[in-house]
Protein backbone atom coordinates (compact mmCIF):
# COMPACT_ATOMS: atom_id res chain seq x y z
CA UNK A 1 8.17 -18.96 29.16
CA UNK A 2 10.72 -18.50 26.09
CA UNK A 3 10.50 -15.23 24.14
CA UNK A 4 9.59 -17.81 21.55
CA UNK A 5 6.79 -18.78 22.99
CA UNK A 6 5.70 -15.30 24.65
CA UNK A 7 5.95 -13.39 20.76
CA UNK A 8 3.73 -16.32 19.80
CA UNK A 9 1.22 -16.57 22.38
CA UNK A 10 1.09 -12.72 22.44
CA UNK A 11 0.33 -12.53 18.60
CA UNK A 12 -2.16 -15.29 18.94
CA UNK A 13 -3.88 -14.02 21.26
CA UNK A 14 -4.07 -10.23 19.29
CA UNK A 15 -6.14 -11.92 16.68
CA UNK A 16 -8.58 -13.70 18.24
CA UNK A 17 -10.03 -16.46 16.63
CA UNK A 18 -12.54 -16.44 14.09
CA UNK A 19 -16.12 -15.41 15.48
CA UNK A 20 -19.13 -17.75 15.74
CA UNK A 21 -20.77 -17.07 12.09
CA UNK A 22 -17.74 -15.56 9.85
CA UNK A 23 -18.87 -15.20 6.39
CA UNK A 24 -16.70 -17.41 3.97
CA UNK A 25 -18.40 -16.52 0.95
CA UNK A 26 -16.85 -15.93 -2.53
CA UNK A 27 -16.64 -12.78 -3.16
CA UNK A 28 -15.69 -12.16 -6.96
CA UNK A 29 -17.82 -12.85 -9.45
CA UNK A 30 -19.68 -10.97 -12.27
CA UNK A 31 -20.51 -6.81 -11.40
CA UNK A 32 -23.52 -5.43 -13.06
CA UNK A 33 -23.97 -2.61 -11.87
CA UNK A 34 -20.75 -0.64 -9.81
CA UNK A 35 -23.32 0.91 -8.09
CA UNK A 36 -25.29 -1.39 -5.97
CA UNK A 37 -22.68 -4.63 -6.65
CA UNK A 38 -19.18 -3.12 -6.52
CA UNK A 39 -16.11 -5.41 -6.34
CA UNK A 40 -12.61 -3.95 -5.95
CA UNK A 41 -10.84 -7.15 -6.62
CA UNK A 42 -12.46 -7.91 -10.17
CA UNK A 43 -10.04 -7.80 -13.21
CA UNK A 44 -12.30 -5.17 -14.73
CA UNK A 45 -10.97 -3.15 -12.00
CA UNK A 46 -7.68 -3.59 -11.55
CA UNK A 47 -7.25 -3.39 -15.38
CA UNK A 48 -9.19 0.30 -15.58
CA UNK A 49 -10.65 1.37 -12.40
CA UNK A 50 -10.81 5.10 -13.64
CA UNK A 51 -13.92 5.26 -15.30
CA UNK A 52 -15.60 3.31 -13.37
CA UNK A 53 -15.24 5.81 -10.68
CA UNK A 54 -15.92 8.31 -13.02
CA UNK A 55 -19.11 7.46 -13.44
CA UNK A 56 -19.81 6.71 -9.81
CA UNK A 57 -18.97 9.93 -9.44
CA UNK A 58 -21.48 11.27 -11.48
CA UNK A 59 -24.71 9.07 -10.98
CA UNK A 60 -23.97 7.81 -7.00
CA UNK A 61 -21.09 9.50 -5.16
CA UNK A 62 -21.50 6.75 -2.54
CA UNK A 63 -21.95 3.08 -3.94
CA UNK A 64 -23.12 0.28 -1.90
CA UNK A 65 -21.76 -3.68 -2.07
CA UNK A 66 -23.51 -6.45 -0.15
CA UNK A 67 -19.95 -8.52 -1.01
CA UNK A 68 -17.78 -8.55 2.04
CA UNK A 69 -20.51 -8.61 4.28
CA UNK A 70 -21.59 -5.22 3.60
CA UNK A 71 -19.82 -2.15 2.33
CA UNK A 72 -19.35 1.46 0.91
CA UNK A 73 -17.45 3.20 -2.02
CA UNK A 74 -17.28 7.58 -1.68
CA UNK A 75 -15.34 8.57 -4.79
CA UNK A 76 -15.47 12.32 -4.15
CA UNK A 77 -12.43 14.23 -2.81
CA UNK A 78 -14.49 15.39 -0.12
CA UNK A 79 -16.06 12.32 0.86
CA UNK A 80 -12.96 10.23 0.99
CA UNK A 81 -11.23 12.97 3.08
CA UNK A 82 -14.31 13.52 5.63
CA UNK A 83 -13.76 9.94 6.44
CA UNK A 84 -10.55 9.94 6.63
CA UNK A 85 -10.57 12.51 9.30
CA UNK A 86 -13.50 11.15 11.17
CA UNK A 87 -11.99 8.91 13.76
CA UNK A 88 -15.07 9.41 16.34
CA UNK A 89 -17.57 7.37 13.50
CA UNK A 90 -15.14 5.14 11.77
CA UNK A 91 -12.67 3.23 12.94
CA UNK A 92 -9.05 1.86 11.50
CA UNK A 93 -8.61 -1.62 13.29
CA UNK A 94 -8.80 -3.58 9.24
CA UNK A 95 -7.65 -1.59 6.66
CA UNK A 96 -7.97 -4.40 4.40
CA UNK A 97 -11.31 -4.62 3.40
CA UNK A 98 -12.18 -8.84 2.94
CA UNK A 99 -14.77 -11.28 4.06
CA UNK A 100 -13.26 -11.48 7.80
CA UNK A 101 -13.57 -8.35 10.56
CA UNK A 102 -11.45 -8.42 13.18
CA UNK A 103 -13.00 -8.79 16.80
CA UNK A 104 -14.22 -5.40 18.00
CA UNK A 105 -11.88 -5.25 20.99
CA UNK A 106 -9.09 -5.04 18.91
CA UNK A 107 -9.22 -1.57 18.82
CA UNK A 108 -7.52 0.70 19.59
CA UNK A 109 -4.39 -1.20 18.77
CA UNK A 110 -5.58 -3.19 15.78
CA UNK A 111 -3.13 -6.05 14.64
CA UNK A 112 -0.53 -3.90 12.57
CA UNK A 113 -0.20 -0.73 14.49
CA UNK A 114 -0.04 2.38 13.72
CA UNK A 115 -2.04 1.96 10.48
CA UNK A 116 -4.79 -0.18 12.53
CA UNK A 117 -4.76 1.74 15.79
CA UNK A 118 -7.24 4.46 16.72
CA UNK A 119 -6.59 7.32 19.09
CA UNK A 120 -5.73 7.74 21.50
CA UNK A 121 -2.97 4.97 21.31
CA UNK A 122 -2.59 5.90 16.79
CA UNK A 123 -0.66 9.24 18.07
CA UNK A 124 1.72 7.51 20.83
CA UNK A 125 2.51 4.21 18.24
CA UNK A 126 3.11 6.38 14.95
CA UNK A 127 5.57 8.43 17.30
CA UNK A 128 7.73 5.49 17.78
CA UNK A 129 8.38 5.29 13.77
CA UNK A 130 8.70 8.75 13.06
CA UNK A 131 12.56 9.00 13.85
CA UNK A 132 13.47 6.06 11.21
CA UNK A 133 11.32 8.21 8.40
CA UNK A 134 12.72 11.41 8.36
CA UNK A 135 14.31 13.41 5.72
CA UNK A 136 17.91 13.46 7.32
CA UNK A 137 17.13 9.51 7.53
CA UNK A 138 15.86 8.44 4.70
CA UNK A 139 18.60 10.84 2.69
CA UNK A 140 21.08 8.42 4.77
CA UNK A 141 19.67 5.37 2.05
CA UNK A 142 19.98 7.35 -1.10
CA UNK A 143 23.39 6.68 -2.18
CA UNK A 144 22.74 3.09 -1.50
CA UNK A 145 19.43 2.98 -3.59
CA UNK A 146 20.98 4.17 -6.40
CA UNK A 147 23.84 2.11 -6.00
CA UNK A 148 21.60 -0.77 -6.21
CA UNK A 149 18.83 0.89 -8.98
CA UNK A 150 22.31 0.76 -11.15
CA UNK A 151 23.07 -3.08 -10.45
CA UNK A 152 19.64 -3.74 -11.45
CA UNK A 153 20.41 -2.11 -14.72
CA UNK A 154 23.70 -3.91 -15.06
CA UNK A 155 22.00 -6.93 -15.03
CA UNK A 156 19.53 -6.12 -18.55
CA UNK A 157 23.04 -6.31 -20.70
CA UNK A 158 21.76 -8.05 -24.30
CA UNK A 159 18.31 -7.90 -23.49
CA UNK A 160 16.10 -5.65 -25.73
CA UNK A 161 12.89 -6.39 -23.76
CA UNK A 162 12.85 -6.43 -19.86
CA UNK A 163 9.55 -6.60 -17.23
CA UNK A 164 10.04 -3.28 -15.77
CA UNK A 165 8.07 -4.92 -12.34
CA UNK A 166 9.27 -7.88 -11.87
CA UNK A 167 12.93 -7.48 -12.75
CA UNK A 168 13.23 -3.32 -11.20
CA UNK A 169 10.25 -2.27 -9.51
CA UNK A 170 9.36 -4.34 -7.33
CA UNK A 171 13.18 -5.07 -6.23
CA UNK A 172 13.95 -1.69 -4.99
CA UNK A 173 11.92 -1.12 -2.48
CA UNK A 174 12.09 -4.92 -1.56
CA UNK A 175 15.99 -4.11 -0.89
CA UNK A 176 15.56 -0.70 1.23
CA UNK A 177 13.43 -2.11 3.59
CA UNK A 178 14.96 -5.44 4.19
CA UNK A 179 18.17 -3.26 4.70
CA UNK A 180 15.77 -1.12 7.51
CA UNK A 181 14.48 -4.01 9.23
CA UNK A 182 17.64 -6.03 9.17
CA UNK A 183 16.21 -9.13 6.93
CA UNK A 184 18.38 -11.18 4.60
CA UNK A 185 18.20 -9.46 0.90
CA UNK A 186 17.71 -13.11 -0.39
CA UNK A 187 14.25 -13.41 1.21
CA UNK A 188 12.94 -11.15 -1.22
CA UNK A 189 10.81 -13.75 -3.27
CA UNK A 190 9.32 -14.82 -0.02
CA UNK A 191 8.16 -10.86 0.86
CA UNK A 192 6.25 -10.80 -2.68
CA UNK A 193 3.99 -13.69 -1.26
CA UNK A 194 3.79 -12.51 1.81
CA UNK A 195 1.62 -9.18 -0.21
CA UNK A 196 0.09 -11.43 -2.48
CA UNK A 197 -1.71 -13.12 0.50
CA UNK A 198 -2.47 -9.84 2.36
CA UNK A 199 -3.71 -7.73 -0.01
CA UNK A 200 -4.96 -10.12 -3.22
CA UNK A 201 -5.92 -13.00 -1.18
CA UNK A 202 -9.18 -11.57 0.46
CA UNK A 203 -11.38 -13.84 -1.43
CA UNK A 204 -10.04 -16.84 0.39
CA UNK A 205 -12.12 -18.57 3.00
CA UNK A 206 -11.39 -16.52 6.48
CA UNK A 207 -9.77 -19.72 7.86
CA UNK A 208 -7.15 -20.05 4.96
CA UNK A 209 -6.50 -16.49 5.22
CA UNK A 210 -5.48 -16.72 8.57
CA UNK A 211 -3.63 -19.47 7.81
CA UNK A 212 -1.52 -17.95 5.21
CA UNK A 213 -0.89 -14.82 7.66
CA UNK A 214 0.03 -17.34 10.18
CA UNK A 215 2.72 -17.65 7.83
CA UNK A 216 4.00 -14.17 7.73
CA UNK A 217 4.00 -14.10 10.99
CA UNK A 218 5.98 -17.01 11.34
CA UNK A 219 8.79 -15.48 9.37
CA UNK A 220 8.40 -12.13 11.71
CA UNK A 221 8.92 -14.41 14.97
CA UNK A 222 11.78 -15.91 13.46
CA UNK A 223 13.21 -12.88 12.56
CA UNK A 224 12.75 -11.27 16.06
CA UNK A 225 13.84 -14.60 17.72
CA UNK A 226 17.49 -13.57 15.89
CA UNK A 227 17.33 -9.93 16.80
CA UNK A 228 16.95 -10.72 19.98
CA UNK A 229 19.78 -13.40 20.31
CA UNK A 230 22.03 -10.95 18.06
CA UNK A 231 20.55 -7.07 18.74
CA UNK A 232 22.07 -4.74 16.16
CA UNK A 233 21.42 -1.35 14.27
CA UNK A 234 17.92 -1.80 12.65
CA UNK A 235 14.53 -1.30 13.19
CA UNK A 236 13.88 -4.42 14.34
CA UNK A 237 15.92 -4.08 17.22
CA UNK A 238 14.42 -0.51 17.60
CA UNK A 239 10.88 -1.59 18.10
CA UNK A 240 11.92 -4.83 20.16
CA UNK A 241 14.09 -2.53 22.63
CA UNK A 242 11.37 0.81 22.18
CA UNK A 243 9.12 1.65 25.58
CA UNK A 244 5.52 3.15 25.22
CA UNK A 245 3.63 4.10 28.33
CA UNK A 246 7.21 3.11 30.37
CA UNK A 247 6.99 -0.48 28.98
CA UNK A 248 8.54 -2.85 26.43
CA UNK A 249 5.82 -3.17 23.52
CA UNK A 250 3.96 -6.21 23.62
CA UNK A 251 5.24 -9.01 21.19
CA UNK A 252 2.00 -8.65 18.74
CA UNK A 253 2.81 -5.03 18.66
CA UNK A 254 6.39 -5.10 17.24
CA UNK A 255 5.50 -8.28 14.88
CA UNK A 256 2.36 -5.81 13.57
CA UNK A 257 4.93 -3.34 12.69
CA UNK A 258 6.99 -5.38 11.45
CA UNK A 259 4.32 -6.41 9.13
CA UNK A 260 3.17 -3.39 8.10
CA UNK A 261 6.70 -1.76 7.11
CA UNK A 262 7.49 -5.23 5.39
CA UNK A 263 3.79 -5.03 3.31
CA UNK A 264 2.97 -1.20 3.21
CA UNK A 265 6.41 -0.23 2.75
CA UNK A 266 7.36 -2.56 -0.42
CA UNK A 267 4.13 -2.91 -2.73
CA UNK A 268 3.47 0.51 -2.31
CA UNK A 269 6.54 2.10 -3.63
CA UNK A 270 7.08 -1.49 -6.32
CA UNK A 271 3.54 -0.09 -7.71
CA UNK A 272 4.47 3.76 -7.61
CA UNK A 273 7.74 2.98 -9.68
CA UNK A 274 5.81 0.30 -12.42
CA UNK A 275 2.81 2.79 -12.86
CA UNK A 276 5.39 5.87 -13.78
CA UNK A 277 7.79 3.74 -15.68
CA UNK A 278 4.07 2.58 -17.62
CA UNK A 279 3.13 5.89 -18.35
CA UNK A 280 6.43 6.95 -19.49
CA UNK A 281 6.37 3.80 -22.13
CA UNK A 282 3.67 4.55 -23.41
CA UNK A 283 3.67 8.59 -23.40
CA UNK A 284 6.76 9.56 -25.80
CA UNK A 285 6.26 12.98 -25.32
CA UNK A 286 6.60 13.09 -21.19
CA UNK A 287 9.32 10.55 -21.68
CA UNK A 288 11.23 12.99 -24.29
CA UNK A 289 10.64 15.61 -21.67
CA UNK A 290 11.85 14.35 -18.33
CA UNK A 291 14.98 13.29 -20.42
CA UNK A 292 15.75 16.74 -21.69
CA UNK A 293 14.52 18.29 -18.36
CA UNK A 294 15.76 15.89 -15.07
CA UNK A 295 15.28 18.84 -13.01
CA UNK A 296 11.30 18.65 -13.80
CA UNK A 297 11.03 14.88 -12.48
CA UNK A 298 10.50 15.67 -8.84
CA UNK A 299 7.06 17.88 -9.99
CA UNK A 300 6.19 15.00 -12.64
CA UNK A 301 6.78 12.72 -10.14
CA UNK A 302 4.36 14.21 -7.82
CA UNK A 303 2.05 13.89 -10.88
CA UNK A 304 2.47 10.25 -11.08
CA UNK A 305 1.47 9.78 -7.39
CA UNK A 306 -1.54 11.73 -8.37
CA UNK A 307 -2.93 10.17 -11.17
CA UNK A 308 -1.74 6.34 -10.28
CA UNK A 309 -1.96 6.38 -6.60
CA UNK A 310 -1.89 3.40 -5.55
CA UNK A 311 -3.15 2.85 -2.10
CA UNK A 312 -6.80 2.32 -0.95
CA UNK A 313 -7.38 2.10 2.39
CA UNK A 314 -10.69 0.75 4.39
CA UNK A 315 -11.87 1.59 7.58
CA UNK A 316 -15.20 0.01 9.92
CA UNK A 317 -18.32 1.87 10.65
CA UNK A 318 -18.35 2.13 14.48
CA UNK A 319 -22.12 2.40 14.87
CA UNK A 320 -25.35 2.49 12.90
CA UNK A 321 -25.72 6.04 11.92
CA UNK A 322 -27.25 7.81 8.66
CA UNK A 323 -24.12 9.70 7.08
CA UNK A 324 -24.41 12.08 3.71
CA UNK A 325 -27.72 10.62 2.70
CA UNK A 326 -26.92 6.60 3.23
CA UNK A 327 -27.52 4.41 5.86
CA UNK A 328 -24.17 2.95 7.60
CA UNK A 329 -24.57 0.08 9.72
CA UNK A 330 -21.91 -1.35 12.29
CA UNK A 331 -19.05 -2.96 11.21
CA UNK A 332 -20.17 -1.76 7.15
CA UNK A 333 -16.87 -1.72 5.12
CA UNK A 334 -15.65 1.76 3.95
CA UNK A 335 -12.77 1.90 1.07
CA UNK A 336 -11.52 5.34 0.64
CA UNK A 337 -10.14 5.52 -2.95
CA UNK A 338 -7.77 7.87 -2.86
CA UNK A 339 -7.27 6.88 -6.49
CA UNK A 340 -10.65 7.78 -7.11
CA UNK A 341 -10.18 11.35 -4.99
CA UNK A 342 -7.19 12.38 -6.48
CA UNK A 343 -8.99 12.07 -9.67
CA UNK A 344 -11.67 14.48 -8.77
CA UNK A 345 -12.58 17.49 -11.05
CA UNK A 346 -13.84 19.01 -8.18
CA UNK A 347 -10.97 18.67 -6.69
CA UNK A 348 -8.12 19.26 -9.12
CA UNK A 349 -8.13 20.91 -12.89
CA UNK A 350 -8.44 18.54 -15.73
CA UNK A 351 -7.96 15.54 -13.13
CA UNK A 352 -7.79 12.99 -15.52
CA UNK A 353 -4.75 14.36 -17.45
CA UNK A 354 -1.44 13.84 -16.61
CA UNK A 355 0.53 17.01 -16.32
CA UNK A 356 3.84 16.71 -15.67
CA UNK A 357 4.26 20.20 -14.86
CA UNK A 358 1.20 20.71 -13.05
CA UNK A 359 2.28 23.47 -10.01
CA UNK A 360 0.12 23.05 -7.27
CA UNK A 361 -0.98 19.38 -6.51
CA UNK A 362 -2.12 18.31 -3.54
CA UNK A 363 -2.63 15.41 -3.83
CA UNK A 364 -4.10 12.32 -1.54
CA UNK A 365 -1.33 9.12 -2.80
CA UNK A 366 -0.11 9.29 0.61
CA UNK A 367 -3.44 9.49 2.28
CA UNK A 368 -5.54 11.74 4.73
CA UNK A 369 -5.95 12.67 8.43
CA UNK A 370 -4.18 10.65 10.90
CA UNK A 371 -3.22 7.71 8.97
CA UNK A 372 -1.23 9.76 6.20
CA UNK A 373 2.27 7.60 5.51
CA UNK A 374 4.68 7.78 7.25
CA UNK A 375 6.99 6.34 5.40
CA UNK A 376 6.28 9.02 2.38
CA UNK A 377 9.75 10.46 2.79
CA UNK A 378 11.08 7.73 1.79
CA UNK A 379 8.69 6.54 -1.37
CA UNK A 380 9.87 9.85 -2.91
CA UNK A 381 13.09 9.21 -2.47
CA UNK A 382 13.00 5.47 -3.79
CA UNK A 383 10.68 6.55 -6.32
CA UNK A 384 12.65 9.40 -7.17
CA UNK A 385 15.98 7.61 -7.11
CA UNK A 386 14.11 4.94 -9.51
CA UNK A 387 13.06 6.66 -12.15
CA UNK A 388 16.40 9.14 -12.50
CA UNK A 389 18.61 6.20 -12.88
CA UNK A 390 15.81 4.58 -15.36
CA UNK A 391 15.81 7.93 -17.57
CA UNK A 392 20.05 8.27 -17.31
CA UNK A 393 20.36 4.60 -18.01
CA UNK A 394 17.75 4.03 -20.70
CA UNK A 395 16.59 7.06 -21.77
CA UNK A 396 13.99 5.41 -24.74
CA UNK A 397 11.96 2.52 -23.85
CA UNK A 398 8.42 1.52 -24.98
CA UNK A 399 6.02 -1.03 -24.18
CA UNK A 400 7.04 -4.24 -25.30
CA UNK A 401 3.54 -6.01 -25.51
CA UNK A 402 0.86 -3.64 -23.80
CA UNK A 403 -1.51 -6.89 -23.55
CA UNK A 404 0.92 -8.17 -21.69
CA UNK A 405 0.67 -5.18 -19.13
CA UNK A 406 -1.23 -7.20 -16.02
CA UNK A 407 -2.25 -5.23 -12.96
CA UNK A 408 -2.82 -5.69 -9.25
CA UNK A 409 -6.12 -6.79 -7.86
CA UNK A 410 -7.10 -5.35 -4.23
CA UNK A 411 -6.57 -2.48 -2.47
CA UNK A 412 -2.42 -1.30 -3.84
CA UNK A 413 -2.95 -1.51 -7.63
CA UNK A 414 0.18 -1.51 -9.95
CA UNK A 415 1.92 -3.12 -12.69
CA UNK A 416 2.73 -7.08 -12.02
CA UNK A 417 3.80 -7.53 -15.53
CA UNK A 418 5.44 -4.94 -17.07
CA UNK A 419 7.52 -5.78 -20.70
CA UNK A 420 9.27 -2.98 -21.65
CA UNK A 421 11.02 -2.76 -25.02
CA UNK A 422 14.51 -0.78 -24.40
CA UNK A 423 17.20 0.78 -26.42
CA UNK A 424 16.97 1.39 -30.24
């Protein structure tokens, strides 16, 4: 058998097909009440999520959905994080919450490990990554990211209005991880759908949706097809070469990683960046601020994260249990807002303010327990590296057209559309 053909059989055979009885229902439509009927993919909520979760909060801590087949909503700090941590009750193997679950024997591996895996295997896969993420690493890429943040720049001579996301957000982080894994730069247009189908498409029939992530996956083989014909310094080569347990990983494990660096690792950061430079358009004062004070952008920065995190995560009840007054059945949905946590007044004082100077902020952007990123070394850094060549190179800017602000729909929410007026 070709490698070819063993990646592909291999990843096949990870996914299993679609059980006897998958629910292809629409899942958008109309939400009365956020309560019994929520719906993280409506525009209501990608537009504005914050009160909404506000008022869960207040009147129903844990809200309910019969959408997706069945699922729950904590919005507490301490909720969210008790999950989180719980990896004996709830389990990680789809963190994409959508009208298809995975097979049970998936687990513990899950289809894009480490973020799917649960332990014990979680602990021995995230090891694997950890030597790519590190400080000393990731400050290897910083000269380079601003090198490129300034070419992006270059390129808005003459304009007086630019799209903040689609022509500098989203490309930067695009560009550092294509440059990790060792993909053509040029294939960036194709990465955007590749996220558009994993993490807004969930309201497509199961059997389109795994056709469109056949499609990903299609691009990974090719990709490790190349690596393997022409090995060199990346990550891809890392993972195809790396041993766990004193074997080569199986093919559906690298491609999974592969997947997740190329999704997690790019809308992520693209909707860290757009959110900050968004808040900064439209809040004079902050942007006055960070101009006058650079040396105040890492803690503002940290504030950013805070308020406009963008990453919700899901896990899978394991097995019908009663938990904090609600009754969990198998296989239930969970989506841990960490939006919604790090928004907590329980949790943080006056937690719907942004306070660019706020001291102590521990925040959740990057997650809790044993799923926390591991690529967060390097978000700061690109989103760090972002916004200080923004502020040197265009130091006032305003929003161009805030109707013409759109926002992501799923589970990474951030600016799509972004027109910033600039100069003057």
């Amino acid at each position: 058998m070709s490698v070819d053909d063993r990646f592909v059989e291999d990843y096949r055979e990870g996914q299993g097909e679609l059980p006897p009885g998958t629910r292809s229902e629409i899942i958008t439509g109309p939400v009365t009440d956020w309560a019994t009927d929520f719906s993280h993919v409506e525009a209501e909520w990608a537009a504005d999520p914050y009160p909404i979760q506000d008022d869960l909060r207040q009147r129903c801590p844990i809200a309910r959905t019969e959408r997706f087949g069945g699922g729950w909503l904590p919005t507490r700090y301490e909720d969210v994080a008790a999950i989180a941590y719980d990896t004996e009750r709830f389990s990680s193997r789809s963190i994409v919450m959508s009208n298809f679950r995975p097979p049970r024997d998936l687990a513990p591996v899950g289809s894009t490990p480490p973020i799917s895996s649960d332990p014990p295997f979680h602990r021995d896969a995230r090891k694997l990554l950890l030597p790519a993420f590190t400080k000393t690493a990731v400050a290897r890429r910083e000269a380079a990211t601003r090198a490129f943040c300034h070419s992006l720049i270059d390129a808005f001579e003459g304009q007086a209005v630019v799209d903040a996301a689609r022509d500098y957000a989203q490309h930067i982080p695009i560009r550092v991880i294509a440059d990790m894994l060792g993909f053509p730069p040029e294939d960036g247009p194709r990465f955007s759908e590749f996220i558009e189908n994993v993490l807004e498409g969930v309201n497509l029939p199961p059997e389109e949706r795994q056709a469109r992530m056949s499609g990903l996956f299609d691009y990974l083989l090719a990709q490790i097809r190349d690596h393997v014909d022409r090995p060199r310094d990346d990550l891809t080569t890392y993972l195809i070469e790396a041993e766990l347990y004193g074997r080569k990983l199986e093919p559906s494990h690298v491609a999974g990683t592969m997947a997740l660096l190329l999704i997690a690792g790019i809308d992520t950061t693209w909707s860290a960046i757009g959110a900050s430079l968004w808040h900064l358009a439209k809040t004079p004062a902050d942007r006055e601020r960070l101009v006058a004070e650079p040396g105040l952008l890492p803690t503002a920065m940290e504030e950013f994260l805070r308020v406009y995190a963008p990453v919700t995560m899901a896990r899978l009840v394991k097995e019908d249990m009663s938990w904090n007054g609600v009754d969990m059945k198998a296989d239930d949905w969970i989506l841990l807002s960490f939006p919604a946590a790090n928004r907590d007044p329980a949790q943080f004082d006056r937690a719907g303010e942004v306070v660019i100077d706020r001291e102590v902020n521990r925040h959740a952007a990057f997650g809790l327990g044993i799923h926390r990123c591991v690529g967060s070394h390097l978000a700061r850094m690109e989103l760090q590296i972002a916004l200080e060549v923004w502020l040197e190179r265009i130091p006032r800017f305003h929003l161009a057209d805030p109707a013409g602000v759109t926002w992501a729909r799923g589970q990474v929410r951030g600016p799509r559309t972004l027109p910033l007026g600039i100069g003057g």
